[in-house]
C-alpha atoms as a PDB file:
ATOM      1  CA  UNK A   1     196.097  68.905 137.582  1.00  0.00           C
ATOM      2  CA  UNK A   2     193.817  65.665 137.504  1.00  0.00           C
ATOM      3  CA  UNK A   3     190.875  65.944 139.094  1.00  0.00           C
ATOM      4  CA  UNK A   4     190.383  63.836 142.005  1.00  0.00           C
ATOM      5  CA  UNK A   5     188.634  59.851 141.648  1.00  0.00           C
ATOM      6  CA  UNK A   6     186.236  59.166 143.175  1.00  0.00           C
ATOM      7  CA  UNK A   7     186.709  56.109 145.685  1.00  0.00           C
ATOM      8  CA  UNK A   8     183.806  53.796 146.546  1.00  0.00           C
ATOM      9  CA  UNK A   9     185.118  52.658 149.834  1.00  0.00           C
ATOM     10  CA  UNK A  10     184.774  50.593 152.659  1.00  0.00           C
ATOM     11  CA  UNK A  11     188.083  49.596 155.343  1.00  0.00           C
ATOM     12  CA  UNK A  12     188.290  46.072 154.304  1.00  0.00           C
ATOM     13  CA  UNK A  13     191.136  43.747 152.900  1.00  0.00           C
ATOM     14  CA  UNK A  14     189.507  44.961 149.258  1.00  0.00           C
ATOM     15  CA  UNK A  15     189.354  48.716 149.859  1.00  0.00           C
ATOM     16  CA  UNK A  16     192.408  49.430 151.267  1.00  0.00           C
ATOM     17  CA  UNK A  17     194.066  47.581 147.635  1.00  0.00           C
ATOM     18  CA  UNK A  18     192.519  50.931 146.117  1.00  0.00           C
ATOM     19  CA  UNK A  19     193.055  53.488 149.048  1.00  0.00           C
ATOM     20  CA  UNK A  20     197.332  52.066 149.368  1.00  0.00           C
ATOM     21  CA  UNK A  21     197.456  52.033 145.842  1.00  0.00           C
ATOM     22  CA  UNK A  22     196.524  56.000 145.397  1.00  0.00           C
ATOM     23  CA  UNK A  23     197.828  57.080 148.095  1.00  0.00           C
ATOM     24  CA  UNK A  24     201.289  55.113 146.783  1.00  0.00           C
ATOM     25  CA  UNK A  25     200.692  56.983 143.102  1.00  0.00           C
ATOM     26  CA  UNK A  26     199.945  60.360 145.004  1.00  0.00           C
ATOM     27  CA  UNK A  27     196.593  60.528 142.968  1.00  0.00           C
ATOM     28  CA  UNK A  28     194.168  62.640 144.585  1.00  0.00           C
ATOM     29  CA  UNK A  29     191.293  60.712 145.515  1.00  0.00           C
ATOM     30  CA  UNK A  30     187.773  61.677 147.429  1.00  0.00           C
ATOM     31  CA  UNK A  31     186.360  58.835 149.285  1.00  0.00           C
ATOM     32  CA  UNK A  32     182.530  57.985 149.532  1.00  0.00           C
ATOM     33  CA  UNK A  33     181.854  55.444 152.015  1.00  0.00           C
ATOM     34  CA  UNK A  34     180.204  52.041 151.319  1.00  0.00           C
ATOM     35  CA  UNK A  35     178.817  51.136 154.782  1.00  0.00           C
ATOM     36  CA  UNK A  36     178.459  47.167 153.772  1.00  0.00           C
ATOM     37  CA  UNK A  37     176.992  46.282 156.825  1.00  0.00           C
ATOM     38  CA  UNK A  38     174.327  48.778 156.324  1.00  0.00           C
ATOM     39  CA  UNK A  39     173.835  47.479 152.853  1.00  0.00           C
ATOM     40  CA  UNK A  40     174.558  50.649 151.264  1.00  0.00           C
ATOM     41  CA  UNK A  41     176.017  48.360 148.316  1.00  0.00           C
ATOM     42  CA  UNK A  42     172.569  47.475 147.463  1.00  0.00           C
ATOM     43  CA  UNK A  43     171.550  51.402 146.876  1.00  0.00           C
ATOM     44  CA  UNK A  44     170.628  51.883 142.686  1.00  0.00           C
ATOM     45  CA  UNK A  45     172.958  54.745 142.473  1.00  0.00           C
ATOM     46  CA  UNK A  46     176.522  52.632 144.053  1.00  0.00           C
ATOM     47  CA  UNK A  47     174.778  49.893 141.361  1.00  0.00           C
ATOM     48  CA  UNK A  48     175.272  52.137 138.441  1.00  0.00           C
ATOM     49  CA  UNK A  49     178.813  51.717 139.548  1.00  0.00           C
ATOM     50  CA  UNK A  50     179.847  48.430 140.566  1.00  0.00           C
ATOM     51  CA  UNK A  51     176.713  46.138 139.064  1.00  0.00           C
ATOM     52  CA  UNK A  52     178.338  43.278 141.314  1.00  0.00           C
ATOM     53  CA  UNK A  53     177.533  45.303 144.186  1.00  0.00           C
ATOM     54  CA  UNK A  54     180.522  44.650 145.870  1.00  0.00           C
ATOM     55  CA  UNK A  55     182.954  47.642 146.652  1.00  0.00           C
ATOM     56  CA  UNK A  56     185.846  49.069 145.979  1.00  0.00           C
ATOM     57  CA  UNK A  57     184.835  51.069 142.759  1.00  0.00           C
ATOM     58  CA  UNK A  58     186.195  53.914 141.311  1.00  0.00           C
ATOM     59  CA  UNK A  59     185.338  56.848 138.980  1.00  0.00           C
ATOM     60  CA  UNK A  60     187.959  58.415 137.024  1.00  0.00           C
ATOM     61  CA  UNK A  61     186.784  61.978 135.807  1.00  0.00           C
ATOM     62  CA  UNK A  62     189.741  62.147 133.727  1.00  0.00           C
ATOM     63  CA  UNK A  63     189.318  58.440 131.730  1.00  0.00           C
ATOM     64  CA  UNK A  64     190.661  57.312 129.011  1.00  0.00           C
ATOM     65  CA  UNK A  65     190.284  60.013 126.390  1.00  0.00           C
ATOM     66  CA  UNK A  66     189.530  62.275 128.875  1.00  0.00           C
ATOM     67  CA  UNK A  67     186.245  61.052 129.392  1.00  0.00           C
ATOM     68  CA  UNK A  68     184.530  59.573 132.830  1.00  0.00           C
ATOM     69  CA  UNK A  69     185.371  56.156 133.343  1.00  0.00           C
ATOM     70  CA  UNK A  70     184.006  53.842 136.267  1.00  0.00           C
ATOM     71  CA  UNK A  71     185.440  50.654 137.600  1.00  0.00           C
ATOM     72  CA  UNK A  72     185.010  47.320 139.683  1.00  0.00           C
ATOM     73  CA  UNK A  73     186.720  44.980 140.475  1.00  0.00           C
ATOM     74  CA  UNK A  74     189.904  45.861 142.775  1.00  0.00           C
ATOM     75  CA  UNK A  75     192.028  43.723 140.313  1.00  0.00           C
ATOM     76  CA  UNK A  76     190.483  45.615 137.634  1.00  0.00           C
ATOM     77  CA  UNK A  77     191.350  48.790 139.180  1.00  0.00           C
ATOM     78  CA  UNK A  78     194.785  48.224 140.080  1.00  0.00           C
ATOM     79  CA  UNK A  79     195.283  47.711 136.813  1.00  0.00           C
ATOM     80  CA  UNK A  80     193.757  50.676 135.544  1.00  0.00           C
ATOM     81  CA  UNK A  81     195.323  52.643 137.811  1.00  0.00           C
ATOM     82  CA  UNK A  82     199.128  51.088 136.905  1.00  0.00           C
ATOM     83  CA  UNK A  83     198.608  51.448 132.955  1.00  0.00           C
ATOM     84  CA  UNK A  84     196.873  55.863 133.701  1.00  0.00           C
ATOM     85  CA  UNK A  85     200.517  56.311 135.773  1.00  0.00           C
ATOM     86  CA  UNK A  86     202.745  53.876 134.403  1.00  0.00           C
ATOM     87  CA  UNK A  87     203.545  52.929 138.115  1.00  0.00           C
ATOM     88  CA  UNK A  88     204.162  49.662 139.716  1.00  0.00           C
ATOM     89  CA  UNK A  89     203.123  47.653 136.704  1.00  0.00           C
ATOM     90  CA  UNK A  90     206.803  46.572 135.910  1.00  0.00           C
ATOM     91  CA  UNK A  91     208.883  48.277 133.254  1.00  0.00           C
ATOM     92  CA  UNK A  92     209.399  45.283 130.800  1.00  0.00           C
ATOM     93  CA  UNK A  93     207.266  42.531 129.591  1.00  0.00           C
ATOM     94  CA  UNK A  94     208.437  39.808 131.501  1.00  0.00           C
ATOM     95  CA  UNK A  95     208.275  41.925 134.626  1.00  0.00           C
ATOM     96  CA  UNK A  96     204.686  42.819 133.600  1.00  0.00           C
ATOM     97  CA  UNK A  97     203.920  39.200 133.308  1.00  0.00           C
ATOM     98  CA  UNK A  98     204.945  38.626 136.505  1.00  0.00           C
ATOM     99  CA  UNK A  99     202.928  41.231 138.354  1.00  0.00           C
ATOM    100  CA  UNK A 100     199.342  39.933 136.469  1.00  0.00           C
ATOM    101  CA  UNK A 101     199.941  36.512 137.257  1.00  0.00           C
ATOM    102  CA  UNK A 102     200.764  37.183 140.828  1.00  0.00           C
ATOM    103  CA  UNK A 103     197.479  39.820 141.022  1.00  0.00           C
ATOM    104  CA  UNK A 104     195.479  36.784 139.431  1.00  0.00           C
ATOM    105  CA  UNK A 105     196.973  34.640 142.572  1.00  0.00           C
ATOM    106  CA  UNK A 106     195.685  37.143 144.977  1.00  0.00           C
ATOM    107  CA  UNK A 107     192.281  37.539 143.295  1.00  0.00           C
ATOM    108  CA  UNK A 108     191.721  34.091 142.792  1.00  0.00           C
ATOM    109  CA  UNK A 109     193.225  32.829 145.147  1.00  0.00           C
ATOM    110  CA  UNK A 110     194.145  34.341 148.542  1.00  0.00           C
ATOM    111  CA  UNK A 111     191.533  36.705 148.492  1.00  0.00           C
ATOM    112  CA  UNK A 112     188.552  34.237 148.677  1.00  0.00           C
ATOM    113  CA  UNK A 113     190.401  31.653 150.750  1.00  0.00           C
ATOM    114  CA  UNK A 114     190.766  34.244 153.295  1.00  0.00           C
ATOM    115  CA  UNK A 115     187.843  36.037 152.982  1.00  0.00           C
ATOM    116  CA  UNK A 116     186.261  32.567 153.805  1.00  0.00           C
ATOM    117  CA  UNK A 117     188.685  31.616 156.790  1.00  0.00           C
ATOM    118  CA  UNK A 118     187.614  34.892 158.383  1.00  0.00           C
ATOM    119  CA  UNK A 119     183.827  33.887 158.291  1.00  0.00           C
ATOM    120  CA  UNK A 120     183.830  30.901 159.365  1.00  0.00           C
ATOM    121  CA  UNK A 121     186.764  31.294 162.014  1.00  0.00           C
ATOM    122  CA  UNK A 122     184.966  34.498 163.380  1.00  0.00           C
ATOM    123  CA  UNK A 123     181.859  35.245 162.469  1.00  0.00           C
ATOM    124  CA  UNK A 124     179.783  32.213 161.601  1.00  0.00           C
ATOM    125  CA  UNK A 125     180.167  31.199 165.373  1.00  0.00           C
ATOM    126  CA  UNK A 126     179.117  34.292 166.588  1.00  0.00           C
ATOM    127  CA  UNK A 127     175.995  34.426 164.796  1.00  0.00           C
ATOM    128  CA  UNK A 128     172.370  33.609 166.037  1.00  0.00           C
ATOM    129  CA  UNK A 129     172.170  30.616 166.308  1.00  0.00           C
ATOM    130  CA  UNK A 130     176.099  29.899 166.413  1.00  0.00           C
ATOM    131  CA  UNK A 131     177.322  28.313 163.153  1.00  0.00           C
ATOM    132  CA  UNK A 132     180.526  26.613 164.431  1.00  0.00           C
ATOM    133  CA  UNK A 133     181.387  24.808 161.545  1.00  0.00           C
ATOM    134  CA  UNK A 134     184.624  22.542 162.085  1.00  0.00           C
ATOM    135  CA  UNK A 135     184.768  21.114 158.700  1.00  0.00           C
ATOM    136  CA  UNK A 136     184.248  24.105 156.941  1.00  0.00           C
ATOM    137  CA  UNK A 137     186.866  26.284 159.548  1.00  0.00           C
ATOM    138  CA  UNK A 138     189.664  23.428 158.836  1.00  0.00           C
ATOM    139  CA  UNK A 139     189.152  23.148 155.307  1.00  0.00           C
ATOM    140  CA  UNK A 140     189.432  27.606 154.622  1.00  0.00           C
ATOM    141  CA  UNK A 141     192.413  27.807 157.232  1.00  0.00           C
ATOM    142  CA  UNK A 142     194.272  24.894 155.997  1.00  0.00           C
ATOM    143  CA  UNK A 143     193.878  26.229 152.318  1.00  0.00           C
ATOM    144  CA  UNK A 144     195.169  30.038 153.378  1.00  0.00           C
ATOM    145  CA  UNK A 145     198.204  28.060 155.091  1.00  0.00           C
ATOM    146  CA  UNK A 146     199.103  26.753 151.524  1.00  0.00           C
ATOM    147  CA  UNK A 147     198.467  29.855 149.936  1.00  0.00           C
ATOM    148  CA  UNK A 148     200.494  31.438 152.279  1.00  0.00           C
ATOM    149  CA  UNK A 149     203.709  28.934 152.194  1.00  0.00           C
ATOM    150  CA  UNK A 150     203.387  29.258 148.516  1.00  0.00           C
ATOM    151  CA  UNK A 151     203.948  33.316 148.887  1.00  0.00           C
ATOM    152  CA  UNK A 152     206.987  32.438 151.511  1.00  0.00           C
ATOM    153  CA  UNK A 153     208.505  30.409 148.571  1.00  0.00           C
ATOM    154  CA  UNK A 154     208.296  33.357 146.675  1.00  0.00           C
ATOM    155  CA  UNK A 155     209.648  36.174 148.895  1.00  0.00           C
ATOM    156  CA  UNK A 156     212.520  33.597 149.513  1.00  0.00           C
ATOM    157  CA  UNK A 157     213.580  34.598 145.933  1.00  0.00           C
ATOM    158  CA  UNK A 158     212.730  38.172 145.327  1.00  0.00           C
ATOM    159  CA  UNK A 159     212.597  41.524 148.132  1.00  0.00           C
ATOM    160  CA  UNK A 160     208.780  41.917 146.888  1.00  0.00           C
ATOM    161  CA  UNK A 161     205.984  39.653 145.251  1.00  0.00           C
ATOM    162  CA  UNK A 162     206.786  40.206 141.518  1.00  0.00           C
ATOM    163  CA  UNK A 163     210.184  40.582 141.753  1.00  0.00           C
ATOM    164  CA  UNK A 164     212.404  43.221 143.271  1.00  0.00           C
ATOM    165  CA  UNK A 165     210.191  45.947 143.329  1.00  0.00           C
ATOM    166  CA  UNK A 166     207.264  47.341 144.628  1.00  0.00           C
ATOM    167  CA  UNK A 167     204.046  46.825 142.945  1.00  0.00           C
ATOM    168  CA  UNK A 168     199.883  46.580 142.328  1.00  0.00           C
ATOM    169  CA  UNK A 169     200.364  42.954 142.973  1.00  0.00           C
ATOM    170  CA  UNK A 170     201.893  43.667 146.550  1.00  0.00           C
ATOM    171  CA  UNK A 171     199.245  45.981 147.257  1.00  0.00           C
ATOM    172  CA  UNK A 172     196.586  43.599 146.667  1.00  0.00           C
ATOM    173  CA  UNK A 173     198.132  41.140 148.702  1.00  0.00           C
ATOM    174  CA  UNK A 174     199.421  43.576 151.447  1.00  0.00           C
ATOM    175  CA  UNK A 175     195.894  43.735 153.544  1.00  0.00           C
ATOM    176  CA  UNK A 176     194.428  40.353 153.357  1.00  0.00           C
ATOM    177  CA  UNK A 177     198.225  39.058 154.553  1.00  0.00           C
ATOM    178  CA  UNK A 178     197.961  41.186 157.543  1.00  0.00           C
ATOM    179  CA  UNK A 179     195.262  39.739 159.201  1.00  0.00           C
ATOM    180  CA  UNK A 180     197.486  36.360 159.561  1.00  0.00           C
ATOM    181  CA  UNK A 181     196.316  36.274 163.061  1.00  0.00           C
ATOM    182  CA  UNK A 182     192.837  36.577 162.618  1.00  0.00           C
ATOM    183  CA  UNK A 183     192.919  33.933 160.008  1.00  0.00           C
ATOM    184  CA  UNK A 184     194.559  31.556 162.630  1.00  0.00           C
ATOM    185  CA  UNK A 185     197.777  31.224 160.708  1.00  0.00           C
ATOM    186  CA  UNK A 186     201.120  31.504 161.920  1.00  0.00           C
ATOM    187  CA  UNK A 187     204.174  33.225 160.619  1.00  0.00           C
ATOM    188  CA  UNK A 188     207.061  31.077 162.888  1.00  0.00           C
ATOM    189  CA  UNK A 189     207.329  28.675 160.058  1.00  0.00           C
ATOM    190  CA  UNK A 190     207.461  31.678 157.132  1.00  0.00           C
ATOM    191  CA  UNK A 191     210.233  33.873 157.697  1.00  0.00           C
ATOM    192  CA  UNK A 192     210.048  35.911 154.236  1.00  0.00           C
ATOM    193  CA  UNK A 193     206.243  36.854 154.524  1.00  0.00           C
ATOM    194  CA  UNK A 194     207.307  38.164 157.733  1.00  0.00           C
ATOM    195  CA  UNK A 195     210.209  40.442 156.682  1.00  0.00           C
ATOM    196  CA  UNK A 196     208.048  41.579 153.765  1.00  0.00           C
ATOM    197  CA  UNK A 197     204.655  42.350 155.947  1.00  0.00           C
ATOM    198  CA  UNK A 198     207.512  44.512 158.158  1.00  0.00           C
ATOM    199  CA  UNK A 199     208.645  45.867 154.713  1.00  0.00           C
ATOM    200  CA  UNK A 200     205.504  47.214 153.260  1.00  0.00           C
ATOM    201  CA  UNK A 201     204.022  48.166 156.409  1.00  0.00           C
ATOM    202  CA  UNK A 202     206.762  50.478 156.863  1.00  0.00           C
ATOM    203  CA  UNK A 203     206.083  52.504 154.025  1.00  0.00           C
ATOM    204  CA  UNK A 204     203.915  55.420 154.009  1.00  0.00           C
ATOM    205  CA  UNK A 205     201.354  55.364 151.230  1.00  0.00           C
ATOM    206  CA  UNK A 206     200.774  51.399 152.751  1.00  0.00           C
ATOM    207  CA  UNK A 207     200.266  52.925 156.585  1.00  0.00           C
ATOM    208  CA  UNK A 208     198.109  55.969 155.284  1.00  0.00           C
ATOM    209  CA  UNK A 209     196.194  53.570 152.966  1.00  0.00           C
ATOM    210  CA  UNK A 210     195.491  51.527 155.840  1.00  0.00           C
ATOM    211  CA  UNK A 211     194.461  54.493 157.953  1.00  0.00           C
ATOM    212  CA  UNK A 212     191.972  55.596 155.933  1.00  0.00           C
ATOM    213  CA  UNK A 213     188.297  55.538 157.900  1.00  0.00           C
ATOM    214  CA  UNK A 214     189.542  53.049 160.397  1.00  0.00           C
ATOM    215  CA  UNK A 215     187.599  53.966 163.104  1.00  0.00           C
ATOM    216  CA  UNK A 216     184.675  52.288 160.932  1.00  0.00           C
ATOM    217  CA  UNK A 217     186.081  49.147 160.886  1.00  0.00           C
ATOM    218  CA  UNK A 218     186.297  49.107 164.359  1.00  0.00           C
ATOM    219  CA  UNK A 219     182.492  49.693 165.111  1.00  0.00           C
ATOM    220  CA  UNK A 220     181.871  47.214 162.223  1.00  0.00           C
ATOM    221  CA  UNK A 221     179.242  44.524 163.618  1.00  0.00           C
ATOM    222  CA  UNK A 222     180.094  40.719 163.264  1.00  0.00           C
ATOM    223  CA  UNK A 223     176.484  39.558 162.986  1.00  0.00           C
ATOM    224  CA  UNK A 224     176.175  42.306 159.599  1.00  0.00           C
ATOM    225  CA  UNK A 225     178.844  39.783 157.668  1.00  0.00           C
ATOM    226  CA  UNK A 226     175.776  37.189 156.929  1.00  0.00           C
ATOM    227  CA  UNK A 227     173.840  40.382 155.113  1.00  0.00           C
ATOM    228  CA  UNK A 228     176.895  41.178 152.789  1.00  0.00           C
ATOM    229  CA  UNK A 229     175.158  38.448 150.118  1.00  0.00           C
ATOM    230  CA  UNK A 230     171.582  38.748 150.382  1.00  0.00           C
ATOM    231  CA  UNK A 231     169.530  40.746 147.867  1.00  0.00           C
END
């Protein structure tokens, strides 16, 4: 049996691409919290992992040749993770194609545009003094709005994001896509984003994925967000 990775972890959007994905490849995993408002990113030994000191990260005892291996980047990971198992990478070029480009999408893409809706919809006006920003808070949410009606397009066509199965590219997108609400978007006008939110929150490695360390998130402080890129 493998032994278990080692997951640098925090409940965000990011981490739980990491914490769905293993728990969806039943790879056992032991998690080591990244408490990014208390700037534990920033400590020299997470650093030796993830030099970008941003988390997730991971550290595969059983790498490629079976020797350690350690990773950032959740993109990165995903598909690290994918080519080790073999799982939800697509079976056929094409299909493969189609997963990377829609991962890309997410990590270029959706991922920042969110990332920087959330801020400045949330947090920026509760700091001290209040940043309340409108051009900045209508240019983020407007952008996630396209990103978002471009993803609708696409579940018009196929059950999930690549195509008509399951894969790494859903599970990136999964978490930042559920926070719709908190990004100040609305799903009335985007039918198949809703069906498939319903459809991947249904399954179990998604839910227990999700689950993981939860509580933290709720006791997470708004005012630690403008720390996350000082140093």
């Amino acid at each position: 049996m493998n032994q278990p990775i080692d997951l640098y972890y925090w409940p965000t959007p990011n981490g739980w691409k990491i914490s769905i994905c293993l728990e969806e490849m039943g790879l056992p995993y032991t998690t080591h919290l990244i408490n990014i408002g208390a700037g534990d990113q920033f400590d020299p030994a997470f650093l030796a992992i993830s030099p970008n000191n941003r988390m997730p990260a991971i550290t595969d005892p059983d790498g490629p040749d079976g020797a350690p291996v350690s990773i950032f980047e959740s993109g990165a990971i995903l598909q690290y993770l994918a080519r080790k198992t073999g799982k939800f990478c697509g079976a056929t070029e094409r299909e493969r194609i189609a997963v990377d480009q829609w991962l890309m999408w997410q990590m270029g893409g959706l991922g920042p545009m969110a990332g920087q809706a959330h801020h400045f919809l949330k947090y920026a006006p509760a700091m001290d003094p209040p940043n309340d920003l409108p051009y900045a808070k209508d240019r983020y949410r407007t952008e996630t709005a396209r990103l978002y009606g471009v993803l609708d397009r696409q579940l018009a066509q196929h059950e999930f994001v690549a195509g008509d199965t399951v894969t790494i590219a859903d599970f990136a997108i999964w978490g930042w896509a559920s926070l719709w609400e908190g990004q100040q978007q609305t799903l009335d006008d985007k039918p198949h984003m809703a069906r498939w939110l319903d459809t991947m929150g249904a399954r179990p490695g998604v839910q227990a994925g999700r689950a993981l360390h939860a509580d933290k998130r709720a006791g997470f402080k708004k005012d630690a967000q403008d720390r996350l890129f000082k140093r």
